[in-house]
N, C-alpha and C. Protein backbone atom coordinates (compact mmCIF):
# COMPACT_ATOMS: atom_id res chain seq x y z
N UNK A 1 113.62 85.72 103.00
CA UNK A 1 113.54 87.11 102.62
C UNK A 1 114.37 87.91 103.63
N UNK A 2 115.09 88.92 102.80
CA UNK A 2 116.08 90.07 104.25
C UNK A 2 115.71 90.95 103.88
N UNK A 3 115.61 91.93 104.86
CA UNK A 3 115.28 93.29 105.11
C UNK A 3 116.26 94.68 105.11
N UNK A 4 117.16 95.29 104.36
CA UNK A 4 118.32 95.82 104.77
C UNK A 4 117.66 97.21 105.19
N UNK A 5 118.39 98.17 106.36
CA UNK A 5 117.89 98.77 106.68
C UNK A 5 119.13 100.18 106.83
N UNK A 6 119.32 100.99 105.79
CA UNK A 6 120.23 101.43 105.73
C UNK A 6 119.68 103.48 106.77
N UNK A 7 120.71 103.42 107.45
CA UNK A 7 120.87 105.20 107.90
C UNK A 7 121.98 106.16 107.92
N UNK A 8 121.90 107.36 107.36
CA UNK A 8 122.69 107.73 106.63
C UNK A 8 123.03 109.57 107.51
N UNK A 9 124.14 110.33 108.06
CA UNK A 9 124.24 111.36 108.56
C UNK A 9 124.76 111.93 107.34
N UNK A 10 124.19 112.87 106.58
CA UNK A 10 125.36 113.52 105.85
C UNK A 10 125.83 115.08 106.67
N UNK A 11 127.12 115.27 105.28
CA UNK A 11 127.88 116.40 106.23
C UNK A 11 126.70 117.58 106.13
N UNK A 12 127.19 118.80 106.98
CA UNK A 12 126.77 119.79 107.31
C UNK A 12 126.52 120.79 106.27
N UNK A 13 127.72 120.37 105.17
CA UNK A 13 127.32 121.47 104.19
C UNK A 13 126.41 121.34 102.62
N UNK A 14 125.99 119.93 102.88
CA UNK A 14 125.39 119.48 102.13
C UNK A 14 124.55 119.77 100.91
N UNK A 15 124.51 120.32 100.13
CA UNK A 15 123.35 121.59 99.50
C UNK A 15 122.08 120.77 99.32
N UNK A 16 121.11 121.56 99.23
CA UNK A 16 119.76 120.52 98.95
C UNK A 16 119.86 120.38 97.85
N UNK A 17 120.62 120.76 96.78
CA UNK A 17 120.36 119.75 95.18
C UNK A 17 120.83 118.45 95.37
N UNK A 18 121.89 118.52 96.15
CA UNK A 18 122.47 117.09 95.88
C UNK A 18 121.89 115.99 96.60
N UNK A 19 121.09 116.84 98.09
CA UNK A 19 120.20 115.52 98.17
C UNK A 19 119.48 115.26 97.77
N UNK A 20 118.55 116.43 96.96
CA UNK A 20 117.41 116.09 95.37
C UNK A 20 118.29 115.06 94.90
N UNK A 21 119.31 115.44 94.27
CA UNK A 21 120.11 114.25 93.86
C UNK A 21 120.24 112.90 94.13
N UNK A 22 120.30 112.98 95.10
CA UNK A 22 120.63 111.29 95.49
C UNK A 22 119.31 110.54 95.98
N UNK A 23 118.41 111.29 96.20
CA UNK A 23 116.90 110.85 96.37
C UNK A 23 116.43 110.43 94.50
N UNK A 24 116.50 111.43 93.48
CA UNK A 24 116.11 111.20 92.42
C UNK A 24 116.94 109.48 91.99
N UNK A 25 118.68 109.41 92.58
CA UNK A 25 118.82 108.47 91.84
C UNK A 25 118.40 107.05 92.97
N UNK A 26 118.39 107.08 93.79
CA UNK A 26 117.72 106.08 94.74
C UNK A 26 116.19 106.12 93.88
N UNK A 27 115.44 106.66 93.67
CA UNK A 27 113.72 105.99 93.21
C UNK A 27 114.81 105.36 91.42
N UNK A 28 115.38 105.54 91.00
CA UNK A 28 115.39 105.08 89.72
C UNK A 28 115.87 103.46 90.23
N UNK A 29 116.53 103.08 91.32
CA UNK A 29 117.02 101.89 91.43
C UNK A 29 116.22 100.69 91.46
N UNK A 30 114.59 100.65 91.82
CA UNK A 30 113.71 99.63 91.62
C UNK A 30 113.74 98.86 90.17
N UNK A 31 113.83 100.25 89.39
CA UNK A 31 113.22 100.06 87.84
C UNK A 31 114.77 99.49 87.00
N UNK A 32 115.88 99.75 87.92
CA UNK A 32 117.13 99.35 87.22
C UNK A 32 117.38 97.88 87.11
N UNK A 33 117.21 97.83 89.42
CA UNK A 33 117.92 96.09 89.22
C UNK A 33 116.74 95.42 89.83
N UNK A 34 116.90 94.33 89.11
CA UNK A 34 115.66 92.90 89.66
C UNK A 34 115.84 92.26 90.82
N UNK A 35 116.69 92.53 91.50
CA UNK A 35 116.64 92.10 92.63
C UNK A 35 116.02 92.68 93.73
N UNK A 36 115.74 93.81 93.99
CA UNK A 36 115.07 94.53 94.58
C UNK A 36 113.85 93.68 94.43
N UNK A 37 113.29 92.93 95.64
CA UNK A 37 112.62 91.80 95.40
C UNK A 37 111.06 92.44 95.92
N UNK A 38 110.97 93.63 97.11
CA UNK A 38 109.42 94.09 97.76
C UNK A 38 110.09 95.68 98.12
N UNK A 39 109.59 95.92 98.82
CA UNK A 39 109.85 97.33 99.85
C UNK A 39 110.94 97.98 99.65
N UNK A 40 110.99 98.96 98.49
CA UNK A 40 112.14 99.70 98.74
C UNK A 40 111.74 101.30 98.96
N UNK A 41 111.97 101.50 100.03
CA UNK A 41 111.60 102.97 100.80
C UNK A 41 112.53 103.74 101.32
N UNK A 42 112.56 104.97 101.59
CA UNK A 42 113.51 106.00 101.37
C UNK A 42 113.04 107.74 102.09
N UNK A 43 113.69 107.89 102.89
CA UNK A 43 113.21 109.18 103.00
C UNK A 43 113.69 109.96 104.51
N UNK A 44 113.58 111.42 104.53
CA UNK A 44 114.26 111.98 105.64
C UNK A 44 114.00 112.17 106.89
N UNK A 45 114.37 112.24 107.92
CA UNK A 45 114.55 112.23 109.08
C UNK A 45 113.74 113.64 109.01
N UNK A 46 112.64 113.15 109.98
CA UNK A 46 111.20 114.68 110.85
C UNK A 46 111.68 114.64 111.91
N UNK A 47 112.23 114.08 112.72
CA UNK A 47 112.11 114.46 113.86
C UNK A 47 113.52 115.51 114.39
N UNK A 48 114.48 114.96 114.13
CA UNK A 48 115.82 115.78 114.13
C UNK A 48 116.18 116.08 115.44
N UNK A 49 116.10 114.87 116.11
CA UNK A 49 116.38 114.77 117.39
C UNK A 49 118.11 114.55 117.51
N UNK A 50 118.91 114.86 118.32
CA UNK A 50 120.20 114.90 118.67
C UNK A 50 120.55 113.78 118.17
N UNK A 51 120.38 112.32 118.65
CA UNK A 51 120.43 111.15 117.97
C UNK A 51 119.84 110.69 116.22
N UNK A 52 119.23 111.17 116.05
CA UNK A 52 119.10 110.99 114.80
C UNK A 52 120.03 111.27 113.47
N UNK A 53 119.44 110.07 112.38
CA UNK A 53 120.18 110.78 111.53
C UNK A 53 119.38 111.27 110.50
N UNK A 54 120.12 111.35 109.21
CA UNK A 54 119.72 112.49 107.93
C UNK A 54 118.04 111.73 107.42
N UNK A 55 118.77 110.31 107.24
CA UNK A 55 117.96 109.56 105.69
C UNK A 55 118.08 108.03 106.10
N UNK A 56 116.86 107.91 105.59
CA UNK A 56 116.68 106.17 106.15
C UNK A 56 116.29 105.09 104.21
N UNK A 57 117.50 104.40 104.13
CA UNK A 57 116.59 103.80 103.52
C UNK A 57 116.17 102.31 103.59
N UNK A 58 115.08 101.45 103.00
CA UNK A 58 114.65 100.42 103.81
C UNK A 58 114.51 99.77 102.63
N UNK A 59 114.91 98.08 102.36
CA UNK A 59 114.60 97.38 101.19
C UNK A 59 115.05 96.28 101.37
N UNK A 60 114.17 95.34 100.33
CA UNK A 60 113.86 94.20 100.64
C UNK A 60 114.91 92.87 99.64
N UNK A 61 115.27 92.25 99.46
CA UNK A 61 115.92 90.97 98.90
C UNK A 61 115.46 89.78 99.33
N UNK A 62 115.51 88.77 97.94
CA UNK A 62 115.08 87.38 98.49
C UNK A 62 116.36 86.53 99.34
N UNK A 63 117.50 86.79 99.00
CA UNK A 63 118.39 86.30 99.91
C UNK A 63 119.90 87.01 100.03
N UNK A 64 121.00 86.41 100.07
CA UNK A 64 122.13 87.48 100.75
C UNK A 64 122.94 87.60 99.30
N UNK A 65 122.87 86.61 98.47
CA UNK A 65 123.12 86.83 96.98
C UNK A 65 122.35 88.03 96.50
N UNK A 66 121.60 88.09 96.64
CA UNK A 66 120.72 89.21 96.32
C UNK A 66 121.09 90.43 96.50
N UNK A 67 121.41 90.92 97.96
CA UNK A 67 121.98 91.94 98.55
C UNK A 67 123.42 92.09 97.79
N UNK A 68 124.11 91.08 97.55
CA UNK A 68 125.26 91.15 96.98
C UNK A 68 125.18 91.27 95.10
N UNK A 69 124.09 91.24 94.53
CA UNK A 69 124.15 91.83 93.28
C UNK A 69 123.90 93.01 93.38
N UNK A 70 122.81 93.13 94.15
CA UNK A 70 122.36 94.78 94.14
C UNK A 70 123.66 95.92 95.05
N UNK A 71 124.45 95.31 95.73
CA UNK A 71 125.63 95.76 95.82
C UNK A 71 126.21 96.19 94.70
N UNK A 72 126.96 95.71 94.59
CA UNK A 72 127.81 95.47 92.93
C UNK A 72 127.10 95.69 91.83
N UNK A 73 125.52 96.44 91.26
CA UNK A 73 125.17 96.71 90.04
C UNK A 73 125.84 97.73 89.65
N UNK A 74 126.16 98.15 88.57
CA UNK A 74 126.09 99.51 88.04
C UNK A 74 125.57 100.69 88.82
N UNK A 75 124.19 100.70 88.40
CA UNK A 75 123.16 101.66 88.99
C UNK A 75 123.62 102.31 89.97
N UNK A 76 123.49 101.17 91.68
CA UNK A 76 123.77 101.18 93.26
C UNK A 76 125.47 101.74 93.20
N UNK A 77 126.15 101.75 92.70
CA UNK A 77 127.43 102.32 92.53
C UNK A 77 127.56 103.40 92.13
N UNK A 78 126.82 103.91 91.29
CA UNK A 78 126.43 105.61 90.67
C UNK A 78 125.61 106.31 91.86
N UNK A 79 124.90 105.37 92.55
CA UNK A 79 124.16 106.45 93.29
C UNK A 79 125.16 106.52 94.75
N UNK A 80 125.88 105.22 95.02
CA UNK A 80 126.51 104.81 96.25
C UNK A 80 127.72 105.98 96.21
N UNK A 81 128.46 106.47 95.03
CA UNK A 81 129.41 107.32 94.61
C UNK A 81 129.38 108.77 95.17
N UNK A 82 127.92 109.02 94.77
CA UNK A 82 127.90 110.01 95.12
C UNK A 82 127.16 110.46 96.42
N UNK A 83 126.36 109.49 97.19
CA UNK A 83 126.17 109.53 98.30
C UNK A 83 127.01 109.59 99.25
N UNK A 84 128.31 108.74 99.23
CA UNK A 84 129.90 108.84 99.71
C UNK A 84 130.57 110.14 99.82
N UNK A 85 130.25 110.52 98.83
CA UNK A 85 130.60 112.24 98.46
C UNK A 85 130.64 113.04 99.57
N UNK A 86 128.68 113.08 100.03
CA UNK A 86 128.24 113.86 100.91
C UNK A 86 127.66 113.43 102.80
N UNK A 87 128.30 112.37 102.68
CA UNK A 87 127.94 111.86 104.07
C UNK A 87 129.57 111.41 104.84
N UNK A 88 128.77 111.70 106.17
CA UNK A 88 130.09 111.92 106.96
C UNK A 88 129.84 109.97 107.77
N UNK A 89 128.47 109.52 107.90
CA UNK A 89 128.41 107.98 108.59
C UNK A 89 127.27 107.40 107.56
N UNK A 90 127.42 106.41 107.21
CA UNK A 90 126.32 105.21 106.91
C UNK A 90 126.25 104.03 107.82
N UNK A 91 125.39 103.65 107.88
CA UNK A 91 125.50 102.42 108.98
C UNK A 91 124.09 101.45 108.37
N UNK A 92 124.60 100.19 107.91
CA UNK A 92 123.53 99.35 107.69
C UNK A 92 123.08 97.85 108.26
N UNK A 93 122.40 97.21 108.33
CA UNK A 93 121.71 96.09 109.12
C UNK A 93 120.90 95.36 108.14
N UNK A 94 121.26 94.30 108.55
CA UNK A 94 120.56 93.35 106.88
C UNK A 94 119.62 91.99 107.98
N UNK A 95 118.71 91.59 107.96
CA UNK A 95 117.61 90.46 109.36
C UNK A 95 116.88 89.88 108.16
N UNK A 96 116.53 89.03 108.37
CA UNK A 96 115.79 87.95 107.80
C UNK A 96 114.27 88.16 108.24
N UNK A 97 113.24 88.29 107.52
CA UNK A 97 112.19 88.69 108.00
C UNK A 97 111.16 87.17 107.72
C-alpha cells in the first residue's frame, strides 16, 4: 500500500470560487476512479505559518500502477488542469505504508 501526500501554494490572487472549485472537483474523484484504494483527504492550511502551504491532499493506492492510473484518468486531469491554473508550487511524496 502507498500513501501519496500531495501540498499545494497557490497564487495570491486566487479567488475563493475557484478554490470552492477545485475542492468540489477533488471530493468527486473517490466516486470517479477505483483506484483510490483507502484515505483520500483534502483540506486547507489553519495555521498559515510563513512556511506553510495553501492545501494538503492525502491518498491512498494499492501500488505504483495505481498511482499511475489515477494519474492519467480523465477525472484527475480535469481537476489537475485547473488546479495548475491557480498554483504557483505543488510538491508531492508517494512511501509505502
Amino acid at each position: 500500500m502507498l500513501k501519496r501526500v500531495v501540498v499545494i501554494k497557490f497564487k495570491k490572487d486566487v479567488p475563493e470560487s475557484e478554490i470552492a472549485g477545485i475542492e468540489k472537483g477533488l471530493a468527486g474523484l473517490p466516486g470517479a476512479i477505483p483506484d483510490i484504494a483507502g484515505d483520500f483527504q483534502f483540506g486547507r492550511d489553519v495555521l498559515r505559518s510563513e512556511r506553510s502551504y495553501d492545501f494538503a491532499l492525502v491518498t491512498e493506492f494499492e501500488n505504483i500502477e495505481a498511482i499511475q492510473r489515477y494519474r492519467s484518468h480523465p477525472a484527475h486531469q480535469e481537476v489537475l488542469k485547473k488546479l495548475l491554473e491557480h498554483c504557483d508550487s505543488i510538491i508531492t511524496a508517494d512511501f509505502e505504508i
